[in-house]
N, C-alpha and C. Protein backbone atom coordinates (compact mmCIF):
# COMPACT_ATOMS: atom_id res chain seq x y z
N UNK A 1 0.84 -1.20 0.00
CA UNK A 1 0.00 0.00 0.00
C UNK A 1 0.88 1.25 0.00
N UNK A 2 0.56 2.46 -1.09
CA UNK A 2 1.28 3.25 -1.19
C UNK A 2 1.40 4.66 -0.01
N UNK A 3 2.29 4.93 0.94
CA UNK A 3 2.04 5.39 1.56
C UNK A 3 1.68 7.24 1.42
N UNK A 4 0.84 7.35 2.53
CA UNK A 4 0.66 8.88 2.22
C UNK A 4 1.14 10.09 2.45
N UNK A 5 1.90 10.76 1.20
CA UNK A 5 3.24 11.92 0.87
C UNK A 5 2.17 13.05 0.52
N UNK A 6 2.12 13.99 1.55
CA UNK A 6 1.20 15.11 1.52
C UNK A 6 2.71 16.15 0.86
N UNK A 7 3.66 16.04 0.78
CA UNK A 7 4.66 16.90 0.53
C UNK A 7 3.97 18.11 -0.88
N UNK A 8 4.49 19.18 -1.08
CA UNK A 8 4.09 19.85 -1.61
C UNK A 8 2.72 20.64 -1.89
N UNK A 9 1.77 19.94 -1.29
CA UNK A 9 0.35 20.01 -0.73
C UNK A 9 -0.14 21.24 -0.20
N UNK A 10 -0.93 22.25 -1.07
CA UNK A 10 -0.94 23.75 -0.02
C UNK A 10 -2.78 23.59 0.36
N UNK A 11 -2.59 24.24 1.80
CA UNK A 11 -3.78 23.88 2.32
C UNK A 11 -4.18 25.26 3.05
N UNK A 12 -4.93 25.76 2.36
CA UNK A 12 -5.22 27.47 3.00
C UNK A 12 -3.80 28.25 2.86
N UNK A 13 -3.10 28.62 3.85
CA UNK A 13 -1.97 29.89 3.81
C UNK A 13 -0.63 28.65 4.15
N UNK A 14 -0.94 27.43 4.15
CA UNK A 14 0.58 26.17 4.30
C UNK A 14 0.47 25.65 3.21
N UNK A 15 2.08 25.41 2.83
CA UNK A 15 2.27 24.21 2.34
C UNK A 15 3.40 23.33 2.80
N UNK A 16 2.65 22.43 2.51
CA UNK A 16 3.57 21.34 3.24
C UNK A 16 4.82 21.01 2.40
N UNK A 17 6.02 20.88 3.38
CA UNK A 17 7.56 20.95 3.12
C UNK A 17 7.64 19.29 3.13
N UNK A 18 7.51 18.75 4.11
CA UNK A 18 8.05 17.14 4.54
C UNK A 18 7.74 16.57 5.89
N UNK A 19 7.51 15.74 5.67
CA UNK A 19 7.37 14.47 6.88
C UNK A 19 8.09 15.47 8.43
N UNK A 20 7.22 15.28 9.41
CA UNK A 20 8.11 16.02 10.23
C UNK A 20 8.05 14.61 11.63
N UNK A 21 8.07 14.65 12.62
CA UNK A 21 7.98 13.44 13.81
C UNK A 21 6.97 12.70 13.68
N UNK A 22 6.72 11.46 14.01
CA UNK A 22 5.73 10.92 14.33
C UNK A 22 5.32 10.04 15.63
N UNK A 23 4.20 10.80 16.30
CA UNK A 23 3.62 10.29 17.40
C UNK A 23 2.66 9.20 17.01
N UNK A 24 3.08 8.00 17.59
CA UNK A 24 2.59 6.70 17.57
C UNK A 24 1.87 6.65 16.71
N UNK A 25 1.06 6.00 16.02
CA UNK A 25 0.64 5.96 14.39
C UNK A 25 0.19 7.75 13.82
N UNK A 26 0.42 8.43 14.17
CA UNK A 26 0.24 9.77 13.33
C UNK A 26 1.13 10.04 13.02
N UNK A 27 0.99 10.65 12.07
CA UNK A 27 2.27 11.46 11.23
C UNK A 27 2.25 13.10 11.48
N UNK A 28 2.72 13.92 11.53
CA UNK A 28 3.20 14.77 11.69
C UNK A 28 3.92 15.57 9.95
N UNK A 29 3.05 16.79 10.05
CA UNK A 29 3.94 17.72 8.48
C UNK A 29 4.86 18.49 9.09
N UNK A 30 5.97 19.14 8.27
CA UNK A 30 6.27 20.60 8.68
C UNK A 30 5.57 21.41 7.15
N UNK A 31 5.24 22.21 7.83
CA UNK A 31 4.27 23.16 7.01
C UNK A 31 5.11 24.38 6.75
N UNK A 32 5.18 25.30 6.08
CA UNK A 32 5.14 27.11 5.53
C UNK A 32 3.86 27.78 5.45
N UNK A 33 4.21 28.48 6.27
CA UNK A 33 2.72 29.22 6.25
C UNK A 33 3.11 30.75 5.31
N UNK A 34 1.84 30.86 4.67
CA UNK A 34 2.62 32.41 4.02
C UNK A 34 3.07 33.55 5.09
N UNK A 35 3.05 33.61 5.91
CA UNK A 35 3.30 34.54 6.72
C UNK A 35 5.22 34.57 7.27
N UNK A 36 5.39 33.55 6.76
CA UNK A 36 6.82 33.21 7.05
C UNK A 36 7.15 32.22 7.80
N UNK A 37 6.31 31.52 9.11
CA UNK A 37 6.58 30.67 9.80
C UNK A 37 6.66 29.51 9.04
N UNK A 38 6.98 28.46 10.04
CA UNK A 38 6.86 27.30 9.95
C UNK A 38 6.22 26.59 11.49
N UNK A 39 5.54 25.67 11.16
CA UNK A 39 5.39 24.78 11.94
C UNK A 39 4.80 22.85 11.76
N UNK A 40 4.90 22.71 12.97
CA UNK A 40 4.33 21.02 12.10
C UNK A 40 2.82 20.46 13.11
N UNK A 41 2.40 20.17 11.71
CA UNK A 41 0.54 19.15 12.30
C UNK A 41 0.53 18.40 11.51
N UNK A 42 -0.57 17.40 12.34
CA UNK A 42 -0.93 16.39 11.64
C UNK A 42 -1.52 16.17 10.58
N UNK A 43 -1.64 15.22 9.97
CA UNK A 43 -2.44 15.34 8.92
C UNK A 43 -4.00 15.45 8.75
N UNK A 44 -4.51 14.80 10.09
CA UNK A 44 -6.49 15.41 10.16
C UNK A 44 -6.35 16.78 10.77
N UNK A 45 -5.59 17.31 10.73
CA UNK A 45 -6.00 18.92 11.52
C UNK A 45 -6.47 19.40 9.82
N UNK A 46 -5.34 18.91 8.56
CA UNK A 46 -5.98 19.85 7.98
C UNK A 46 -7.47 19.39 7.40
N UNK A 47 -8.20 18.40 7.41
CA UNK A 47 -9.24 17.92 7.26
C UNK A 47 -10.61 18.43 7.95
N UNK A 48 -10.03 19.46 9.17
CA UNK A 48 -11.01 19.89 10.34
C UNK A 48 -10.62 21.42 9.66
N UNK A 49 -10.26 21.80 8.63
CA UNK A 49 -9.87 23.29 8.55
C UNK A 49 -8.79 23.60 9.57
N UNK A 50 -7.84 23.44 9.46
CA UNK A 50 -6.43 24.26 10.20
C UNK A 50 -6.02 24.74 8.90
N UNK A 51 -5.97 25.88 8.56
CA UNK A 51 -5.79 26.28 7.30
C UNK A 51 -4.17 27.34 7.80
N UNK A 52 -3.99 27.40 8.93
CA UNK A 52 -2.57 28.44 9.41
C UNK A 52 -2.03 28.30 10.25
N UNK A 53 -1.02 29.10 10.57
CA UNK A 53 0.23 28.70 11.48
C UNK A 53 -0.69 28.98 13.08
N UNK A 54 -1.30 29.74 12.47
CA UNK A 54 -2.18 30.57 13.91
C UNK A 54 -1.91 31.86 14.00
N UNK A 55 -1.28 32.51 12.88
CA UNK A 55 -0.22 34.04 13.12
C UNK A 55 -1.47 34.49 12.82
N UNK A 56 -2.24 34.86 12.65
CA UNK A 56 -3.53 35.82 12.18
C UNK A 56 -4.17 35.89 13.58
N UNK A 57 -4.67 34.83 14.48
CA UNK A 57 -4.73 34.86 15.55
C UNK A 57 -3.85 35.75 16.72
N UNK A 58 -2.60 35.08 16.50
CA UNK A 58 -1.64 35.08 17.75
C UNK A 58 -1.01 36.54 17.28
N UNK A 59 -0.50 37.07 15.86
CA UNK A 59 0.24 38.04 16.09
C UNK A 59 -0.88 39.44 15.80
N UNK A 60 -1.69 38.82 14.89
CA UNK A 60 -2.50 40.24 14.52
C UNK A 60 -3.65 40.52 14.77
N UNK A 61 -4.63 39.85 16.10
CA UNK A 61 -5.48 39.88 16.82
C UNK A 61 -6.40 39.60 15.42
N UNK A 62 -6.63 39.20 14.67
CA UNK A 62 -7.92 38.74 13.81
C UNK A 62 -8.05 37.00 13.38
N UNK A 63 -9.46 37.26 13.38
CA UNK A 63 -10.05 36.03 13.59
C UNK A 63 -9.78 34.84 12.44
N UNK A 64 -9.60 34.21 13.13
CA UNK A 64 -8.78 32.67 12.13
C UNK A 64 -9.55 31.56 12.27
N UNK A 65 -10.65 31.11 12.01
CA UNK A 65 -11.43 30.11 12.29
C UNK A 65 -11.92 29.38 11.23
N UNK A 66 -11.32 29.00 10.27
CA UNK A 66 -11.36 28.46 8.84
C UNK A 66 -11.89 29.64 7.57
N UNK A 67 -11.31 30.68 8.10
CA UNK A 67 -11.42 31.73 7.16
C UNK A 67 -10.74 33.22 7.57
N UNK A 68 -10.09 33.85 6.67
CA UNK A 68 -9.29 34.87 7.28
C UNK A 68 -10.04 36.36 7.01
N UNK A 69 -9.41 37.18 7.71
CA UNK A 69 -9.93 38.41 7.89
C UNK A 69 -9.71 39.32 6.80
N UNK A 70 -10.80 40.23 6.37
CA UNK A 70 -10.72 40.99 4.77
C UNK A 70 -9.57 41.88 4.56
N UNK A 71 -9.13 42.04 5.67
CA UNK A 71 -7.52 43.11 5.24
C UNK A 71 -6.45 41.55 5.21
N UNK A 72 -6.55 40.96 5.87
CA UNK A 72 -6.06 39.74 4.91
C UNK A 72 -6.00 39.37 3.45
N UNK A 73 -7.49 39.21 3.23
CA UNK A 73 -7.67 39.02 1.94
C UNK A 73 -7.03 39.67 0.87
N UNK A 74 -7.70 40.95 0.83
CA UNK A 74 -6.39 42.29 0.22
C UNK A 74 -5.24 42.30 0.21
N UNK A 75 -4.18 41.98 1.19
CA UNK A 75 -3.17 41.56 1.06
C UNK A 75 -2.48 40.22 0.35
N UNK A 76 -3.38 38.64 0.51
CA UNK A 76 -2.81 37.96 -0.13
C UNK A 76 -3.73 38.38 -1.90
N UNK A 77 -4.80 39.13 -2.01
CA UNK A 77 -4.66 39.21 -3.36
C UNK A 77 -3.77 39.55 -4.10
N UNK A 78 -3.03 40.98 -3.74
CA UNK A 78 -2.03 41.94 -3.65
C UNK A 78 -0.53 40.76 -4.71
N UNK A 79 -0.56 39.92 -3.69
CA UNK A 79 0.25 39.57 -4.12
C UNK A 79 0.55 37.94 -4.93
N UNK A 80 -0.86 37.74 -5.45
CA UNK A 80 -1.23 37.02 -6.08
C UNK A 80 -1.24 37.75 -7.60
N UNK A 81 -1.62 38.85 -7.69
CA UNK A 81 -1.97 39.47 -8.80
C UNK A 81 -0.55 40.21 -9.44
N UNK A 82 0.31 40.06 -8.84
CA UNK A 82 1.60 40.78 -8.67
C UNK A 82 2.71 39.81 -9.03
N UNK A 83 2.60 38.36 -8.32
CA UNK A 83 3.25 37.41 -8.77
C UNK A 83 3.12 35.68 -9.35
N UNK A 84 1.66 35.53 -9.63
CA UNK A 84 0.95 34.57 -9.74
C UNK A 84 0.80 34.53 -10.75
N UNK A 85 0.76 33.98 -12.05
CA UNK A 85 0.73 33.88 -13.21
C UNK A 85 -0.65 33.54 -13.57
N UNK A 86 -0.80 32.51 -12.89
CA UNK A 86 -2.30 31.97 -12.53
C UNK A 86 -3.58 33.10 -12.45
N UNK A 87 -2.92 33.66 -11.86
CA UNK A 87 -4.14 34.53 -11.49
C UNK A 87 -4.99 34.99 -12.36
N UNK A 88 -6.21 35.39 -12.38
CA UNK A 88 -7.04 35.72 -13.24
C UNK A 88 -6.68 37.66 -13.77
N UNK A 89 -5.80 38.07 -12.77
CA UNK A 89 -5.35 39.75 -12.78
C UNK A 89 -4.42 39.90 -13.02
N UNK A 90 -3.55 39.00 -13.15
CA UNK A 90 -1.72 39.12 -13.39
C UNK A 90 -1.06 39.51 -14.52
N UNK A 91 -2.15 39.37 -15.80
CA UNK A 91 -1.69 39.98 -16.79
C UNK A 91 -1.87 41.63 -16.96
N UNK A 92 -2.58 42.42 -16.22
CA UNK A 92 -2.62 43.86 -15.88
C UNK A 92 -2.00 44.32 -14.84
N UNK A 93 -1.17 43.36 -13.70
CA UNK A 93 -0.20 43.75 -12.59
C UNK A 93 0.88 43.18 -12.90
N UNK A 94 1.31 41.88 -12.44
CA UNK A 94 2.28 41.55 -12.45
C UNK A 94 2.99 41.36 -14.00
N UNK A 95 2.54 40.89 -15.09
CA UNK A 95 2.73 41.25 -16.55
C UNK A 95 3.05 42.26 -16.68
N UNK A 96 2.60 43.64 -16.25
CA UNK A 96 2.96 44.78 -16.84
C UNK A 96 4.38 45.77 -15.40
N UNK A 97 4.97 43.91 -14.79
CA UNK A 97 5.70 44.75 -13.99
C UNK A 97 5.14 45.41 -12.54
N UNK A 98 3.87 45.59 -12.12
CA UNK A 98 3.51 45.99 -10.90
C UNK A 98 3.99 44.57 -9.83
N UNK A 99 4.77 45.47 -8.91
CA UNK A 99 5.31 44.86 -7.38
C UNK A 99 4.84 45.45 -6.24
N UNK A 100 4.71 44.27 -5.52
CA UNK A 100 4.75 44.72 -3.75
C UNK A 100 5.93 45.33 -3.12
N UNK A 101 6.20 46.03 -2.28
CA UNK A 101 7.92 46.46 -1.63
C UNK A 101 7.81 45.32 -0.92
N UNK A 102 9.56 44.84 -0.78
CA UNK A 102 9.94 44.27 -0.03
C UNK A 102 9.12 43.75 1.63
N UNK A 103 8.76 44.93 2.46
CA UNK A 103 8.48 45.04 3.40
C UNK A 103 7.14 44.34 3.41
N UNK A 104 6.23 44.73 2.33
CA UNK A 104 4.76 44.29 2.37
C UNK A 104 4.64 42.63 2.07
N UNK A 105 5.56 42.72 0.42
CA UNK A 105 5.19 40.90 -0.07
C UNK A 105 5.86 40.35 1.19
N UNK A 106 6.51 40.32 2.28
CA UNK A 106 7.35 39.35 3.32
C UNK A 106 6.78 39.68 4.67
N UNK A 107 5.75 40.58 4.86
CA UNK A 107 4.92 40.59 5.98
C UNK A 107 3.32 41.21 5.94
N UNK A 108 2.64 40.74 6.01
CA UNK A 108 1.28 40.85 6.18
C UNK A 108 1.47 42.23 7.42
N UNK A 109 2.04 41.58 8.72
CA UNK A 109 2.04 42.49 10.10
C UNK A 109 2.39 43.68 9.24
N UNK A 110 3.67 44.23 8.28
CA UNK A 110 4.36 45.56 8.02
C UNK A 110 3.30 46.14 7.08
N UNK A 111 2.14 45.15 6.39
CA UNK A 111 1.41 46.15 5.85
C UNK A 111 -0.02 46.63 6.57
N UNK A 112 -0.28 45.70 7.77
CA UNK A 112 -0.91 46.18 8.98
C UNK A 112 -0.99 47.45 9.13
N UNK A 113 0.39 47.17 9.65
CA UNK A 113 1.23 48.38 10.83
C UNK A 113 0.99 50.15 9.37
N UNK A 114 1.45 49.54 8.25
CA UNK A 114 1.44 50.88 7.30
C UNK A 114 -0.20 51.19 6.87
N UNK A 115 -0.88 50.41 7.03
CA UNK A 115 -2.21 50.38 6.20
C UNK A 115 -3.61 50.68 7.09
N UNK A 116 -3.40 49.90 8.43
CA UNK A 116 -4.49 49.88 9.14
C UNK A 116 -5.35 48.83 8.40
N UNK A 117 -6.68 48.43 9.13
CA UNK A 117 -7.67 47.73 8.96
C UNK A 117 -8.44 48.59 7.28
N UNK A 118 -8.50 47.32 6.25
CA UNK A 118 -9.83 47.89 5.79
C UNK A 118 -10.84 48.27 5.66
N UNK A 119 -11.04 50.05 5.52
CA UNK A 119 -12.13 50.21 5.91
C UNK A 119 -13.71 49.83 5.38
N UNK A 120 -15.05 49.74 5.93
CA UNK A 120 -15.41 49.16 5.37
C UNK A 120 -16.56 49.64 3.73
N UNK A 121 -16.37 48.91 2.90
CA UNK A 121 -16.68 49.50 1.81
C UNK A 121 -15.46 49.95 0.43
N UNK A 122 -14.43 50.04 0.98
CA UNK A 122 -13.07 50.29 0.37
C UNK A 122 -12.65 49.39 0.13
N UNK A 123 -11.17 49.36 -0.58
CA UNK A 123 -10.23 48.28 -1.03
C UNK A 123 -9.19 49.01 -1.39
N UNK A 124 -8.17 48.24 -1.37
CA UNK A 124 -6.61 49.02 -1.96
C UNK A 124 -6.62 49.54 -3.45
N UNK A 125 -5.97 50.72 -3.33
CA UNK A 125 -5.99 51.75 -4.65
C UNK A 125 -4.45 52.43 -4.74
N UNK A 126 -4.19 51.89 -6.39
CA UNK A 126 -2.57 53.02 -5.92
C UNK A 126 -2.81 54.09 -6.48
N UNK A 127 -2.35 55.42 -6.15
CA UNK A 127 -2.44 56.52 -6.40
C UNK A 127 -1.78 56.78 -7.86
N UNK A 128 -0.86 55.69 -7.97
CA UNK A 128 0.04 56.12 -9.61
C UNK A 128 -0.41 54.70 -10.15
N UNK A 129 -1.31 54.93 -11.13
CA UNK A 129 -1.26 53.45 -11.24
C UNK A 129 -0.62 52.35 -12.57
N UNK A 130 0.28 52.95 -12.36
CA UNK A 130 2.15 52.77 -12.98
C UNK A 130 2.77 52.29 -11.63
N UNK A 131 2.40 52.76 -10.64
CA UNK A 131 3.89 52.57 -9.43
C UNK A 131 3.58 50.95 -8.86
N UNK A 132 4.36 50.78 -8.11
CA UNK A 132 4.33 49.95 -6.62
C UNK A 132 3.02 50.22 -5.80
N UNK A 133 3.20 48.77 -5.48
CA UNK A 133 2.06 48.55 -4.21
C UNK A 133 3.29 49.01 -2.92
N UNK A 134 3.45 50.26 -2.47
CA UNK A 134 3.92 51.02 -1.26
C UNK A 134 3.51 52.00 -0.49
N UNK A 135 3.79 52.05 0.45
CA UNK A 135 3.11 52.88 1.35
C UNK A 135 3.10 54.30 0.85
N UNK A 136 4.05 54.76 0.19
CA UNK A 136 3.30 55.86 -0.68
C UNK A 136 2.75 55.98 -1.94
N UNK A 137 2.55 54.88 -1.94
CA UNK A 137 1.93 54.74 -3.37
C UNK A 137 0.32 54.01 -3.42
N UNK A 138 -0.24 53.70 -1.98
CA UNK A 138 -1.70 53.19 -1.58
C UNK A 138 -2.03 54.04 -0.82
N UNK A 139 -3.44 53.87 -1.30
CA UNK A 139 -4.07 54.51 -0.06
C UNK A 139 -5.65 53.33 -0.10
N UNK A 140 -6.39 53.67 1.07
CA UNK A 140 -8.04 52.61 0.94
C UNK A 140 -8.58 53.56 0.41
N UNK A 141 -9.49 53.10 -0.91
CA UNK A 141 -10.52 54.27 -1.79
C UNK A 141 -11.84 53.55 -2.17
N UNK A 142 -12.76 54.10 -2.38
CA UNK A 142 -14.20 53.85 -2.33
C UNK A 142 -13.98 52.83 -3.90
N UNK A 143 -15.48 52.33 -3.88
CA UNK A 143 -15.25 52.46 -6.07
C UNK A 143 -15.15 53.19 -6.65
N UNK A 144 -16.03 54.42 -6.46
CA UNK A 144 -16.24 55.53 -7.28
C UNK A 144 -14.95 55.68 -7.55
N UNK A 145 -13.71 55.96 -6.11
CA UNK A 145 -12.72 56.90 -6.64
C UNK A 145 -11.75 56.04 -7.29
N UNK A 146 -11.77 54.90 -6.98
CA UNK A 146 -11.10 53.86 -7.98
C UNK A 146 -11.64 53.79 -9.27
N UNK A 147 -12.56 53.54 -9.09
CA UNK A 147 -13.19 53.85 -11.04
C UNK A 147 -12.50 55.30 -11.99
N UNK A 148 -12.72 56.53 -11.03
CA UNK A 148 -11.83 57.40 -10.96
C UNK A 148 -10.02 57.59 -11.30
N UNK A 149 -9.51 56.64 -10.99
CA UNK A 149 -8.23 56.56 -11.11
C UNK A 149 -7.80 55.32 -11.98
N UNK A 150 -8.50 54.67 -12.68
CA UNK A 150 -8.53 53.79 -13.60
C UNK A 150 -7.51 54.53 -15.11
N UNK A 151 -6.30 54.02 -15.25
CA UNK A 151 -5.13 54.30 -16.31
C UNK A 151 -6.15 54.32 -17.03
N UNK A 152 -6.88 54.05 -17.77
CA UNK A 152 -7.69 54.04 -19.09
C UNK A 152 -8.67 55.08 -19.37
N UNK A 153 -9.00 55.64 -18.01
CA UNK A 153 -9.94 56.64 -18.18
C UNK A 153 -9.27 58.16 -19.27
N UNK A 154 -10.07 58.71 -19.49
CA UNK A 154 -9.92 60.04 -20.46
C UNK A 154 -9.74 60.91 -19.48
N UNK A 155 -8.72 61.72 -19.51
CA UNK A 155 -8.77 62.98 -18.70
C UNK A 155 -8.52 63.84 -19.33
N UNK A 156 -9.21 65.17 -18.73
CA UNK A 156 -9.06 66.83 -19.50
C UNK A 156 -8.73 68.04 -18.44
N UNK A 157 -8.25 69.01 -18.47
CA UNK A 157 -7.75 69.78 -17.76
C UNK A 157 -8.99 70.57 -17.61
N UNK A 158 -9.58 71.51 -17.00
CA UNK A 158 -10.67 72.07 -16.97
C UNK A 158 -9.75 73.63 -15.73
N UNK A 159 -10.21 74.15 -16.16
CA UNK A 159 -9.42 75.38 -15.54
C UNK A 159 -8.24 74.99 -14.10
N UNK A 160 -7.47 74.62 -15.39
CA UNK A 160 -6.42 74.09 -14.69
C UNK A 160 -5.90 73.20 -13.64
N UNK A 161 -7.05 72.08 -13.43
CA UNK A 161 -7.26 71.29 -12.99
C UNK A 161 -7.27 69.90 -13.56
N UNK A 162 -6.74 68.91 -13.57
CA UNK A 162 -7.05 67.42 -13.96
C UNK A 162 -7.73 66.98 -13.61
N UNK A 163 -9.01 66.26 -14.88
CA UNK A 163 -10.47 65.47 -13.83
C UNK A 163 -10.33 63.99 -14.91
N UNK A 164 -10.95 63.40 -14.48
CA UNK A 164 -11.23 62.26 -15.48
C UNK A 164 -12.68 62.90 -16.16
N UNK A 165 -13.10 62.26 -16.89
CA UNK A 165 -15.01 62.59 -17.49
C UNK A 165 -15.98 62.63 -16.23
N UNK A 166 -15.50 61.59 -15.62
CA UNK A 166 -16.94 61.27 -14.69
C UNK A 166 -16.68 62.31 -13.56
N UNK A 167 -15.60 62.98 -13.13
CA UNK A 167 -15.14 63.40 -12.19
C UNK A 167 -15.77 65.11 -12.26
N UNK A 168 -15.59 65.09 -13.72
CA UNK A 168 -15.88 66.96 -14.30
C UNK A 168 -17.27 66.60 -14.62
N UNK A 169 -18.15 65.82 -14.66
CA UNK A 169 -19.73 65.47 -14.95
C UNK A 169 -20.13 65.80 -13.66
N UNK A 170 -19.39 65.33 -12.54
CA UNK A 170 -19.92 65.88 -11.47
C UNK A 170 -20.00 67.45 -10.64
N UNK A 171 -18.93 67.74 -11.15
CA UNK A 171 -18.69 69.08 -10.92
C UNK A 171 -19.78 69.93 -11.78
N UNK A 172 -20.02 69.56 -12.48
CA UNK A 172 -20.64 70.60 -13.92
C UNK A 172 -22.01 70.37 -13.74
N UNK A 173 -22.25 69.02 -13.48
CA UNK A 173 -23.58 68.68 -13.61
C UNK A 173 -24.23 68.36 -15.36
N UNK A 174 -23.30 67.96 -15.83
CA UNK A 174 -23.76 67.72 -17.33
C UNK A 174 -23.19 66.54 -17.13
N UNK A 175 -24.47 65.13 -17.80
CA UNK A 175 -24.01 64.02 -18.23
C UNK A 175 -22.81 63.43 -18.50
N UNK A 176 -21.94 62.62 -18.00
CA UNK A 176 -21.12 62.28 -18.42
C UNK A 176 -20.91 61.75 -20.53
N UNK A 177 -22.04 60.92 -20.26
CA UNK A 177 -22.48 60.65 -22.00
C UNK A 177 -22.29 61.92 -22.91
N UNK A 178 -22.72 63.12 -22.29
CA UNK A 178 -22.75 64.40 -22.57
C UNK A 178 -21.50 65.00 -23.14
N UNK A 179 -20.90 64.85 -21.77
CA UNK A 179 -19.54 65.49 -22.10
C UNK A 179 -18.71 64.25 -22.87
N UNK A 180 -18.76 63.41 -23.11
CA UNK A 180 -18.01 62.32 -24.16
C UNK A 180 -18.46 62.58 -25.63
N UNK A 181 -19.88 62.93 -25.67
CA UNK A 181 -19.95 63.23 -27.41
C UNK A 181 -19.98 64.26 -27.52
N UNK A 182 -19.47 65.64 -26.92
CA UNK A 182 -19.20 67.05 -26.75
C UNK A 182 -17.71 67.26 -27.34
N UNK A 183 -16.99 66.28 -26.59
CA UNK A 183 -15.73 65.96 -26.77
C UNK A 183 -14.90 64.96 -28.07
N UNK A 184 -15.67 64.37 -28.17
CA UNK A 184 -15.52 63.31 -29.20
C UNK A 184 -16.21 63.73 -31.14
N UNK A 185 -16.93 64.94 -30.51
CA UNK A 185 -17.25 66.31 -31.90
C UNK A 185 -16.46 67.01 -31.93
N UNK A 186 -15.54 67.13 -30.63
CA UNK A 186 -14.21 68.30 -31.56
C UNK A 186 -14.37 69.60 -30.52
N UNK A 187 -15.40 69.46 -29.78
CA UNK A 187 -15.67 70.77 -28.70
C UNK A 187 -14.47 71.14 -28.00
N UNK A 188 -14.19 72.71 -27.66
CA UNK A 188 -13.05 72.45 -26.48
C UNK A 188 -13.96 72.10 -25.60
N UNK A 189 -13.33 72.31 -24.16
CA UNK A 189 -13.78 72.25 -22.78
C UNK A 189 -14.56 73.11 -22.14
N UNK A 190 -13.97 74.03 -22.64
CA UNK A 190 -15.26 75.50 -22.13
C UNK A 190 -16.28 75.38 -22.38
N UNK A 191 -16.49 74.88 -23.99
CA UNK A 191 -17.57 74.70 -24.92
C UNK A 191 -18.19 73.71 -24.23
N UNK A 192 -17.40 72.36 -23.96
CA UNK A 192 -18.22 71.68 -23.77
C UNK A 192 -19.00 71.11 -22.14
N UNK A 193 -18.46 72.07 -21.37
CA UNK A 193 -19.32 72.24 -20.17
C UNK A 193 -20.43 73.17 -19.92
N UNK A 194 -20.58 73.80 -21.04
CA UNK A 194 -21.41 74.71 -20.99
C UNK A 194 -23.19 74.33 -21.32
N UNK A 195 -23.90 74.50 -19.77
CA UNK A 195 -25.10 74.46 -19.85
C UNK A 195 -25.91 74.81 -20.90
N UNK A 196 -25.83 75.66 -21.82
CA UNK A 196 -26.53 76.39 -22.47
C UNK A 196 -26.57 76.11 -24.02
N UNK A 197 -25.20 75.27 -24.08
CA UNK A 197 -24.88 74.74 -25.84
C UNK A 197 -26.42 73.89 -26.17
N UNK A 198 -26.39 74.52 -27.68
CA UNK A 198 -27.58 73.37 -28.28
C UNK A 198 -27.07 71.78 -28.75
N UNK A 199 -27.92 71.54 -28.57
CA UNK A 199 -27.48 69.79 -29.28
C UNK A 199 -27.28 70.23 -30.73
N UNK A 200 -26.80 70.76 -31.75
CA UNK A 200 -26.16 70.99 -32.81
C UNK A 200 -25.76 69.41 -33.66
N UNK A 201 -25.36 68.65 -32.87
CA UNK A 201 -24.33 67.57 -33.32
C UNK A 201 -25.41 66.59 -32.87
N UNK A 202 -27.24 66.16 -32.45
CA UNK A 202 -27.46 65.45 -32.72
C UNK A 202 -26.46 64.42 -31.21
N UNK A 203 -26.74 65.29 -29.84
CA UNK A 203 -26.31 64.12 -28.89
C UNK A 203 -27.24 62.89 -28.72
């Protein structure tokens, strides 16, 4: 009977390294937890959900009970999308070169300590979104303002100011749709915030 080699095996935030002691017919893993530790369990712990070292518990007061806490989550996306090939996002982060700093991809606690709890309704947003996932380069932002800061969006200067479309629709109070086929006819900006223009062009 072939015996059972959990080696390489990832189970929540471990994966298992190798065979570690064994107490009278149990076996014993040593595990990696993403957080950096190591430690060793048996093999039905992970069957009952032991999905971690316990560091979510023990170092960062949040709750670990076969599921981790949402500023967790954010963080191991972070760096799934950054270095995971796999990932369903990696070809718009990590493909195009976006990294975690040092400090963040090798501790969950250092992006704690820089980030605070997610607040709720938010998610991580980089301010350049060309740069690094770093502490000056994140901040927590709503959707709106992430939709807002989306590389793809159109932006126009408006008395000397940078807005995206949706950003100067709000200010103005003219349709965003509005100001896109205002703009997309050849209007300047003056022109085309202006309450009072006729539909000429058939908006």
């Amino acid at each position: 009977m072939k015996k059972l080699d959990l080696t390489g095996q990832k189970y929540g935030l471990l994966t298992v390294i190798c065979k570690g002691q064994k107490q009278g017919r149990h076996q014993k893993w040593v595990c990696r937890c993403e957080c950096g530790n190591t430690c060793e369990m048996f093999g039905d712990n992970f069957k009952r959900r032991q999905r971690g070292c316990g560091c979510l518990k023990l170092k960062h007061g949040h709750s670990y009970i076969g599921q981790v806490s949402r500023t967790y989550e954010v963080w191991h996306a972070m760096k799934s999308r950054c270095y995971k090939p796999s990932s369903g996002n990696y070809r718009i982060y990590g493909a195009r070169g976006i990294r975690m700093c040092d400090a963040w991809r090798d501790s969950f606690e250092q992006f704690l300590a820089d980030m605070g709890e997610v607040p709720a309704g938010m998610s991580i947003d980089r301010i350049d979104n060309n740069g690094d996932y770093t502490p000056a380069n994140c901040r927590w932002a709503t959707v709106k303002e992430q939709a807002n800061n989306r590389r793809t969006n159109r932006r126009v200067t408006y008395q000397g100011v940078n807005y995206t479309i949706a950003q100067l629709a709000d200010i103005t109070g003219i349709k965003r749709g509005t100001l896109y086929a205002r703009l997309n006819y050849g209007w300047s900006i003056q022109r085309a915030v202006s309450p009072t223009q006729q539909r000429s062009y058939n908006e």
